[in-house]
N, C-alpha and C. Protein backbone atom coordinates (compact mmCIF):
# COMPACT_ATOMS: atom_id res chain seq x y z
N UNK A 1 -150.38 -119.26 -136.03
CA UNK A 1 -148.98 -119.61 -136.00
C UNK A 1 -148.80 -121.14 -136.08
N UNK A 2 -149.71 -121.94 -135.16
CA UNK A 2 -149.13 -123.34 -135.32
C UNK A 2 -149.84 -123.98 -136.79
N UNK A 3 -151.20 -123.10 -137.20
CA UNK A 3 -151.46 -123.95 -138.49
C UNK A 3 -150.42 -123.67 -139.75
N UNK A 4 -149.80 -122.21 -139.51
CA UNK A 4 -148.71 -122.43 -140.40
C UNK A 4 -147.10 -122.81 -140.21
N UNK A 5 -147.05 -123.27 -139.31
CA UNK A 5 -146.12 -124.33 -138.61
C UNK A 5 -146.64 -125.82 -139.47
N UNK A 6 -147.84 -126.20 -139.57
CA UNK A 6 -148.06 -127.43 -139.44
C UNK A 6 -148.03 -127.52 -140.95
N UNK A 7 -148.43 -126.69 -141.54
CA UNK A 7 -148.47 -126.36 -143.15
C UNK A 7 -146.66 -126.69 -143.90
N UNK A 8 -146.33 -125.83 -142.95
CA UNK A 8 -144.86 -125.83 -143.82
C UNK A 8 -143.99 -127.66 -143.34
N UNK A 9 -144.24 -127.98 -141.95
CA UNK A 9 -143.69 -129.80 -142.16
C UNK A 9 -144.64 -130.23 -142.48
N UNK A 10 -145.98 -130.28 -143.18
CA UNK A 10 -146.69 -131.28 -144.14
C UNK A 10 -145.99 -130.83 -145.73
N UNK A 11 -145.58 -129.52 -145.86
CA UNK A 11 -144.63 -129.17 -146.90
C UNK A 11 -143.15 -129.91 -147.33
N UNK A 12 -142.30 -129.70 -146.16
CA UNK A 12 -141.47 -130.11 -146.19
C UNK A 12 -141.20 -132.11 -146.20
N UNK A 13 -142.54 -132.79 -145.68
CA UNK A 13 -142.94 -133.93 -145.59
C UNK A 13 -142.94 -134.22 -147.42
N UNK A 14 -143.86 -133.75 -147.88
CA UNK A 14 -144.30 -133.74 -149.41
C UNK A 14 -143.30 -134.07 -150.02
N UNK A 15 -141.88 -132.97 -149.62
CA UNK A 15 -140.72 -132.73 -151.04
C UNK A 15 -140.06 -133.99 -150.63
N UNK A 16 -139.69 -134.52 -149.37
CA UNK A 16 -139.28 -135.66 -148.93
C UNK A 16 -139.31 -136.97 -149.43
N UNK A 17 -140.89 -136.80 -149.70
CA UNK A 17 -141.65 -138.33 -150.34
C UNK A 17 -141.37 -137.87 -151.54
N UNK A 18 -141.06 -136.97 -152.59
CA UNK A 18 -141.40 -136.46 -153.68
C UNK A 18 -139.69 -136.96 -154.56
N UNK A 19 -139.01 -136.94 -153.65
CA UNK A 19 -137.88 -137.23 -153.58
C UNK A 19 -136.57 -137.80 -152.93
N UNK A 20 -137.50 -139.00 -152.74
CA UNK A 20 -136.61 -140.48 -152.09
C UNK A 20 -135.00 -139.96 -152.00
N UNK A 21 -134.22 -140.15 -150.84
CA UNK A 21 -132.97 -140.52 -150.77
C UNK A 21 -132.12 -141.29 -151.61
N UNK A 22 -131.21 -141.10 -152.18
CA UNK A 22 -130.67 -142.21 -153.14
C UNK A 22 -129.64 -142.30 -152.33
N UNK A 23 -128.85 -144.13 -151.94
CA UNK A 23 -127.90 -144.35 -151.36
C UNK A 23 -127.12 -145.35 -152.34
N UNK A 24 -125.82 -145.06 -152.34
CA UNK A 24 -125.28 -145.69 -153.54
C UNK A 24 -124.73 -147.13 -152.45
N UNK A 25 -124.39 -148.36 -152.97
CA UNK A 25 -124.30 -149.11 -152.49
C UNK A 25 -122.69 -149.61 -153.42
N UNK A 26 -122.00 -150.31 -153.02
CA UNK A 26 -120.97 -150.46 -153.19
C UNK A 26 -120.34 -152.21 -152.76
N UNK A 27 -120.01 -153.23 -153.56
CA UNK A 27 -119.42 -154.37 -152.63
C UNK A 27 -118.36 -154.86 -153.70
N UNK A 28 -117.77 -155.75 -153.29
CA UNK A 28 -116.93 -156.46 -153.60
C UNK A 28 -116.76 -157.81 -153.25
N UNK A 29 -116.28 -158.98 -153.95
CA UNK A 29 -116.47 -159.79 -153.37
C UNK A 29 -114.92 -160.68 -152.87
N UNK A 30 -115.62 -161.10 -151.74
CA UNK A 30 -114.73 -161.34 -150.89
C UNK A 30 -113.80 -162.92 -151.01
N UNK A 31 -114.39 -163.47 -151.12
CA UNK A 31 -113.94 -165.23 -151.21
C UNK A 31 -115.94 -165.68 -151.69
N UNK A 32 -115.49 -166.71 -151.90
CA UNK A 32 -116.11 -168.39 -153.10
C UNK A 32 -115.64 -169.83 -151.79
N UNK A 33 -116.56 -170.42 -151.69
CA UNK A 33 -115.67 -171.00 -151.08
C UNK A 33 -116.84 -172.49 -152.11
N UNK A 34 -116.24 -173.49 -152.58
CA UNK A 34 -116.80 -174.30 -152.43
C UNK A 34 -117.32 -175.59 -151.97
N UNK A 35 -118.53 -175.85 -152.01
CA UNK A 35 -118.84 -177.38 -151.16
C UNK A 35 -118.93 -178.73 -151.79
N UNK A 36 -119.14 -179.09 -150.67
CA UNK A 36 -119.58 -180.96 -151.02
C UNK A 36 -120.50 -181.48 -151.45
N UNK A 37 -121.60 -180.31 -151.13
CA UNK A 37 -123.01 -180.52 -150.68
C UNK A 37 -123.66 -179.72 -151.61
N UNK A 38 -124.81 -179.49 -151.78
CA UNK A 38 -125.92 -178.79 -151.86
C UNK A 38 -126.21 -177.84 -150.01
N UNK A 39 -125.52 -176.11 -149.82
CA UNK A 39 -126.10 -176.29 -148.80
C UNK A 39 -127.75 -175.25 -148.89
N UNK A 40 -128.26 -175.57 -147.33
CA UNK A 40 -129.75 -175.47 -147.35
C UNK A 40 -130.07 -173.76 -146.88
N UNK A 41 -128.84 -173.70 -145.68
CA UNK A 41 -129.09 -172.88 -144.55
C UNK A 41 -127.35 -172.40 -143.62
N UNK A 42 -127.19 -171.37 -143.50
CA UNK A 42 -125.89 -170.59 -142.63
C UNK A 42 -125.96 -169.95 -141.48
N UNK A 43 -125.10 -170.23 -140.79
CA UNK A 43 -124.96 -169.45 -139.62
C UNK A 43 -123.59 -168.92 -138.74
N UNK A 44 -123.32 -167.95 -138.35
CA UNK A 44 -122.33 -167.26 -138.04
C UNK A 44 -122.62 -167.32 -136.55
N UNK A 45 -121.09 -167.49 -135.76
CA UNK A 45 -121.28 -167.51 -133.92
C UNK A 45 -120.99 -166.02 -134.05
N UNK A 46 -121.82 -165.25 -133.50
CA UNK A 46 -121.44 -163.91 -132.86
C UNK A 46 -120.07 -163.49 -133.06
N UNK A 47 -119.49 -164.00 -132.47
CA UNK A 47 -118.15 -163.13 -132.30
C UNK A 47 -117.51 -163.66 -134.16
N UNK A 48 -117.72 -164.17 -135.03
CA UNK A 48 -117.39 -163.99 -136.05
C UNK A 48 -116.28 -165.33 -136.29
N UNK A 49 -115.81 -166.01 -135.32
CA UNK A 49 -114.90 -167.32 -135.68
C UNK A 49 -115.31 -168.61 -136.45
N UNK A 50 -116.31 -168.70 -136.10
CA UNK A 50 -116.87 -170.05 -136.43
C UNK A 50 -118.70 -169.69 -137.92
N UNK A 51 -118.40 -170.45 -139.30
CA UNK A 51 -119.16 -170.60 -140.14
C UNK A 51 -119.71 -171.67 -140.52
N UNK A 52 -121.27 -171.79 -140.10
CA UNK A 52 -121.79 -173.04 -140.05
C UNK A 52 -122.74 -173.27 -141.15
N UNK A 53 -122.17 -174.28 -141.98
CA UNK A 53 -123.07 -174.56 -143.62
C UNK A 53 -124.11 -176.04 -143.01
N UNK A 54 -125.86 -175.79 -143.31
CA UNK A 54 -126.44 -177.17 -143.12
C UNK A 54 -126.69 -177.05 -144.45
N UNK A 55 -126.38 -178.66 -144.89
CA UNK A 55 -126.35 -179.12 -146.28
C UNK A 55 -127.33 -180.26 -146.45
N UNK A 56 -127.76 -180.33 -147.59
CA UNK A 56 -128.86 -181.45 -148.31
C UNK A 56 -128.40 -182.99 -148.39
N UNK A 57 -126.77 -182.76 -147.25
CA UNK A 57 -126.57 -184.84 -147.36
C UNK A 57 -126.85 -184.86 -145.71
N UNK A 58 -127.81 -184.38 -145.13
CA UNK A 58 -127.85 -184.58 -143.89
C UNK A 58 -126.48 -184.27 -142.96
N UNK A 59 -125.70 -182.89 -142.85
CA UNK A 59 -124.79 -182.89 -142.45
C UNK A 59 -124.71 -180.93 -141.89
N UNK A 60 -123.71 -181.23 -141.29
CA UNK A 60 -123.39 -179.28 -140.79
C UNK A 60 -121.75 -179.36 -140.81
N UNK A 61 -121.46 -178.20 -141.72
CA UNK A 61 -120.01 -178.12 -142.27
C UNK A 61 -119.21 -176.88 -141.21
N UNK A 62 -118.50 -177.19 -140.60
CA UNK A 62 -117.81 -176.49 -139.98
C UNK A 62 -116.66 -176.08 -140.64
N UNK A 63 -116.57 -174.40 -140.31
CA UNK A 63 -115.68 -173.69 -141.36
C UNK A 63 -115.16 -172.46 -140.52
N UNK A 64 -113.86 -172.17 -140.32
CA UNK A 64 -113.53 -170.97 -139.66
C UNK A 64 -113.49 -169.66 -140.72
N UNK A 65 -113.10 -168.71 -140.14
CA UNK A 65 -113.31 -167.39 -140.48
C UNK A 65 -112.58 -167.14 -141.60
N UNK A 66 -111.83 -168.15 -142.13
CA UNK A 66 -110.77 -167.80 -143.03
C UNK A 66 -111.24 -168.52 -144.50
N UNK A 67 -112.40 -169.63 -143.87
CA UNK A 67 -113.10 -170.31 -144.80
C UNK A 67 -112.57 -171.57 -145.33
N UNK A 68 -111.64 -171.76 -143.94
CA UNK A 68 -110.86 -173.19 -143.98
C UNK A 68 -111.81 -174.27 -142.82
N UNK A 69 -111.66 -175.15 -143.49
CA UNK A 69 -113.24 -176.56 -143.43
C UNK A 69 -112.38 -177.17 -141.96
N UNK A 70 -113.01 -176.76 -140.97
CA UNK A 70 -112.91 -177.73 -139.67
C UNK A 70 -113.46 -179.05 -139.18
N UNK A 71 -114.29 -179.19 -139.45
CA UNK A 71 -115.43 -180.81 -139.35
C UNK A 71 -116.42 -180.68 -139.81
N UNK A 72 -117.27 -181.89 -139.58
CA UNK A 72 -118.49 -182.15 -140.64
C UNK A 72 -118.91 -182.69 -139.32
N UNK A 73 -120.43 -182.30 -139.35
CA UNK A 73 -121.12 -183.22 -138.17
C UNK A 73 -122.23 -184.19 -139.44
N UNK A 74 -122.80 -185.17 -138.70
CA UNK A 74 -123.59 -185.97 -139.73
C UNK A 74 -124.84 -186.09 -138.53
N UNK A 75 -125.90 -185.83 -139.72
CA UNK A 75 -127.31 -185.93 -138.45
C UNK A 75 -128.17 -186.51 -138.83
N UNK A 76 -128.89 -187.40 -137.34
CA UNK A 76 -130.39 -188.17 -137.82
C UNK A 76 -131.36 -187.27 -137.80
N UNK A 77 -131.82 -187.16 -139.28
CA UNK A 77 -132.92 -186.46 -139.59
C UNK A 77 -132.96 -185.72 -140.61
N UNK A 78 -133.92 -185.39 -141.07
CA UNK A 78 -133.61 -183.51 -142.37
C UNK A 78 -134.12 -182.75 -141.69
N UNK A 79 -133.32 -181.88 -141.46
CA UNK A 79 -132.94 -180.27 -141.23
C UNK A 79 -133.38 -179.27 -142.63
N UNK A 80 -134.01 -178.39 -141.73
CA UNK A 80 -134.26 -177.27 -143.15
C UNK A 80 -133.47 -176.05 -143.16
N UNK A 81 -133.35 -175.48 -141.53
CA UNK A 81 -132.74 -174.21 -140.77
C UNK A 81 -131.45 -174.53 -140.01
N UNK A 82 -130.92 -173.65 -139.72
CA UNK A 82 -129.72 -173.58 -138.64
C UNK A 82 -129.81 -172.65 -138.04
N UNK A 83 -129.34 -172.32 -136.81
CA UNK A 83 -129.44 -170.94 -136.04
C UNK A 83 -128.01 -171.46 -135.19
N UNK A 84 -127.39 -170.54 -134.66
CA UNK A 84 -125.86 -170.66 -133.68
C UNK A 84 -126.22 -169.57 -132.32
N UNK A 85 -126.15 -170.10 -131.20
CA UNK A 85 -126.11 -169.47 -129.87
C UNK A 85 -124.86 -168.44 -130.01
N UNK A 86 -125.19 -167.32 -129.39
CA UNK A 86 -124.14 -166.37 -129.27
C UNK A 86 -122.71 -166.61 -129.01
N UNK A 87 -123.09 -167.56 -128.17
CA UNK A 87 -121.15 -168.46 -127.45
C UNK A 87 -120.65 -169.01 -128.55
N UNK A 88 -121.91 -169.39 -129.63
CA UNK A 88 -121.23 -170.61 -130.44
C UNK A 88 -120.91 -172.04 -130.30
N UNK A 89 -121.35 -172.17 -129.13
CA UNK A 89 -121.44 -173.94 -128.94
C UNK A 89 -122.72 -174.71 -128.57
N UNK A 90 -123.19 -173.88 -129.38
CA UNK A 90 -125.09 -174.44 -129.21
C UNK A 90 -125.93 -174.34 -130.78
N UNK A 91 -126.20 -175.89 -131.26
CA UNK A 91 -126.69 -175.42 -133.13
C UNK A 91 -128.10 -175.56 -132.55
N UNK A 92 -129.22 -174.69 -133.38
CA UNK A 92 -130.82 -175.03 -133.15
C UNK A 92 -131.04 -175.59 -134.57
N UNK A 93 -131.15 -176.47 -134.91
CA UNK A 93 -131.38 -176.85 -136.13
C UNK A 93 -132.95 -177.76 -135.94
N UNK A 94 -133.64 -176.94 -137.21
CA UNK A 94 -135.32 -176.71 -137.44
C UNK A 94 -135.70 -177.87 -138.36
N UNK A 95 -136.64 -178.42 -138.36
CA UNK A 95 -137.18 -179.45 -139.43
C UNK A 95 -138.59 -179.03 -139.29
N UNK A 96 -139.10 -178.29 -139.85
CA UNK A 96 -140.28 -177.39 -140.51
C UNK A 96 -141.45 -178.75 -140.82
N UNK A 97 -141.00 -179.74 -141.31
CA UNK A 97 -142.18 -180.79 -142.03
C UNK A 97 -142.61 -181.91 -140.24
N UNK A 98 -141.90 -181.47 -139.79
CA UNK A 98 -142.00 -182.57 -138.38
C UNK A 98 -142.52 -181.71 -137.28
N UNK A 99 -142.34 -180.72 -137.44
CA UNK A 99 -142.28 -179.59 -136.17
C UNK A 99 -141.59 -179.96 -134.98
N UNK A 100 -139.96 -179.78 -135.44
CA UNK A 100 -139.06 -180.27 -134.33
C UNK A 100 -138.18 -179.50 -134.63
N UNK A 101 -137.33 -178.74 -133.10
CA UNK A 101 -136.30 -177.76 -133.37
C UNK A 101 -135.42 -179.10 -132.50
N UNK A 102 -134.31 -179.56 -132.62
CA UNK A 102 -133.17 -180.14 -132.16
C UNK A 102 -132.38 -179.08 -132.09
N UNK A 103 -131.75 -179.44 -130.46
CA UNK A 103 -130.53 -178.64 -130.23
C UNK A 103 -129.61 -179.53 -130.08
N UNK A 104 -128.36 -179.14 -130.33
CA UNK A 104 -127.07 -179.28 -130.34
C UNK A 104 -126.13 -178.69 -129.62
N UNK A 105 -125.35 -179.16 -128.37
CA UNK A 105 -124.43 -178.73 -127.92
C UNK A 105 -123.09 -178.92 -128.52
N UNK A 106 -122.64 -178.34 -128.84
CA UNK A 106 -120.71 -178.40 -129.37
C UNK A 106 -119.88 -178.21 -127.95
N UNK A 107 -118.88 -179.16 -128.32
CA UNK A 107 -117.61 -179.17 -127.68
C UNK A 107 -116.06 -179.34 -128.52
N UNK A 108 -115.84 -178.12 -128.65
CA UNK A 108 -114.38 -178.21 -129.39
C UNK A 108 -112.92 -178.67 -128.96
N UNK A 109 -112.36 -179.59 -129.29
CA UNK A 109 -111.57 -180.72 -128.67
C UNK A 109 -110.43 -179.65 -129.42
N UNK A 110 -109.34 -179.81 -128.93
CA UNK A 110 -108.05 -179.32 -129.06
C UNK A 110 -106.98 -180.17 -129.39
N UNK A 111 -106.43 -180.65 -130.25
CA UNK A 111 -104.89 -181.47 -129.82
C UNK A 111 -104.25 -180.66 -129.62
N UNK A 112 -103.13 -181.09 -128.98
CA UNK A 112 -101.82 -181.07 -128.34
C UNK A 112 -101.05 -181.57 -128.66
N UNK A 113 -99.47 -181.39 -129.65
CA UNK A 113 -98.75 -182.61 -130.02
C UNK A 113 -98.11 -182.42 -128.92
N UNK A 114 -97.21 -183.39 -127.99
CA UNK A 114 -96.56 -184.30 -126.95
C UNK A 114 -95.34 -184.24 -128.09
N UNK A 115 -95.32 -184.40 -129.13
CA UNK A 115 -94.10 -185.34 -129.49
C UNK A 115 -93.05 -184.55 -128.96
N UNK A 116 -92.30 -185.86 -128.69
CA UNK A 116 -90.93 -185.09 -128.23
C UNK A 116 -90.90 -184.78 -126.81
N UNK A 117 -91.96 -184.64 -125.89
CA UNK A 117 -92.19 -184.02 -124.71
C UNK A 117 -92.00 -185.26 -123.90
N UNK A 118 -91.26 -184.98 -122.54
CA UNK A 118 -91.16 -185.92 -121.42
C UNK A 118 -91.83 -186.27 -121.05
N UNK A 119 -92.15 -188.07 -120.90
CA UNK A 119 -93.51 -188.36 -120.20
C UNK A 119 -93.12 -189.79 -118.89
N UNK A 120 -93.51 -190.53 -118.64
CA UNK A 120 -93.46 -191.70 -117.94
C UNK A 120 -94.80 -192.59 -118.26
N UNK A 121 -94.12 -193.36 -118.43
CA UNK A 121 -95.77 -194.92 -118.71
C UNK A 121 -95.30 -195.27 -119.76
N UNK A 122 -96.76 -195.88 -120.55
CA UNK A 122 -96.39 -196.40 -121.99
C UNK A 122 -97.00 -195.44 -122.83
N UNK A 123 -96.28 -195.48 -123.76
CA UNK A 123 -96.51 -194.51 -125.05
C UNK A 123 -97.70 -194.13 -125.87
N UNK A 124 -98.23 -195.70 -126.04
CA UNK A 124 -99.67 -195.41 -126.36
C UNK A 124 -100.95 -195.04 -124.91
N UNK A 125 -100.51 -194.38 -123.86
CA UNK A 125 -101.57 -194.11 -122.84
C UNK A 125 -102.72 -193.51 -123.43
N UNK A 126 -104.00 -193.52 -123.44
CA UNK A 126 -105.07 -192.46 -123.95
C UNK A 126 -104.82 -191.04 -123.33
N UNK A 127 -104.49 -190.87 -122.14
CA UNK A 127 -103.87 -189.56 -121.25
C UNK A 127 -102.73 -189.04 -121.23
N UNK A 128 -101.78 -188.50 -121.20
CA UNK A 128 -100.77 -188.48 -121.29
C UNK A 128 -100.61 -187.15 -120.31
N UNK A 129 -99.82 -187.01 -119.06
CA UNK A 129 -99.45 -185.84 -118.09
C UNK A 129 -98.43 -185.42 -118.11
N UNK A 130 -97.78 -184.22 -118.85
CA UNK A 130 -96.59 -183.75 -118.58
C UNK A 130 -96.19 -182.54 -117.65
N UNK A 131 -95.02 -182.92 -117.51
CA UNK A 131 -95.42 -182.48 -115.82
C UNK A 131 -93.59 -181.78 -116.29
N UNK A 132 -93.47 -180.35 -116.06
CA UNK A 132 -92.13 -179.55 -116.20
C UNK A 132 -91.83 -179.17 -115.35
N UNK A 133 -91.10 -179.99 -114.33
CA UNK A 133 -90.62 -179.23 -113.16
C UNK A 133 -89.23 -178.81 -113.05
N UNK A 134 -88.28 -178.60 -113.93
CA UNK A 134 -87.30 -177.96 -113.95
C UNK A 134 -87.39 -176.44 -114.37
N UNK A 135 -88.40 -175.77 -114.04
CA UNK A 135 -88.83 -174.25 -114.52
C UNK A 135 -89.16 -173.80 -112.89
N UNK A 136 -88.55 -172.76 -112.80
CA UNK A 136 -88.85 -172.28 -111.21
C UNK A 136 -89.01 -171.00 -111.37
């Protein structure tokens, strides 16, 4: 019983290999975006917001999800790789000919326009505190 058990899935194994799965594949394309650069190497933060191009002028192109260009960082050294921490505010960028991984912490700065908003001091302050206390 089990040698013809074992007979019929080395059988059924056979027709398997004999006849590969065909999976049809299907794409479209989505956006082009173009650069400045020559780039080298890409990387995506996890959650999908942030697209990071390292390029051949010594630089990392910051690009959101929509494929609109946020900043340019400029770096000492050549870079070959990029890699992005899950959070997204951490680049590992590789230089293969040196044997050096540099990390990079990011910090994403926000403006705030004020204009128009109530303040006290002088206008050009580097800080500016607005403070709404007529809301209760």
């Amino acid at each position: 019983m089990i040698k013809k058990m074992m007979s019929y899935a080395l059988g059924v194994l056979l027709l398997l290999a004999a006849f590969p799965a065909q999976a049809k594949v299907e794409t479209r394309q989505v956006q082009t975006m173009r650069l400045a650069a020559s780039p080298l190497d890409t990387a995506v933060s996890a959650n999908g917001k942030l697209f990071f191009v390292l390029t051949g002028e010594k630089a990392v192109e910051i690009y959101n999800a929509n494929g609109r260009h946020q900043d340019s960082l400029k770096l000492n050294g050549r870079f070959d790789h990029i890699a992005v921490s899950p959070t997204g505010d951490t680049l590992f960028l590789t230089d293969t000919a040196n044997r050096q991984v540099k990390v990079l912490r990011l910090s994403f700065v926000q403006d705030i326009d004020i204009q128009g908003s109530p303040f006290k001091g002088p206008a050009d302050a580097p800080v500016v505190i607005t403070i709404f206390s007529d809301y209760q």
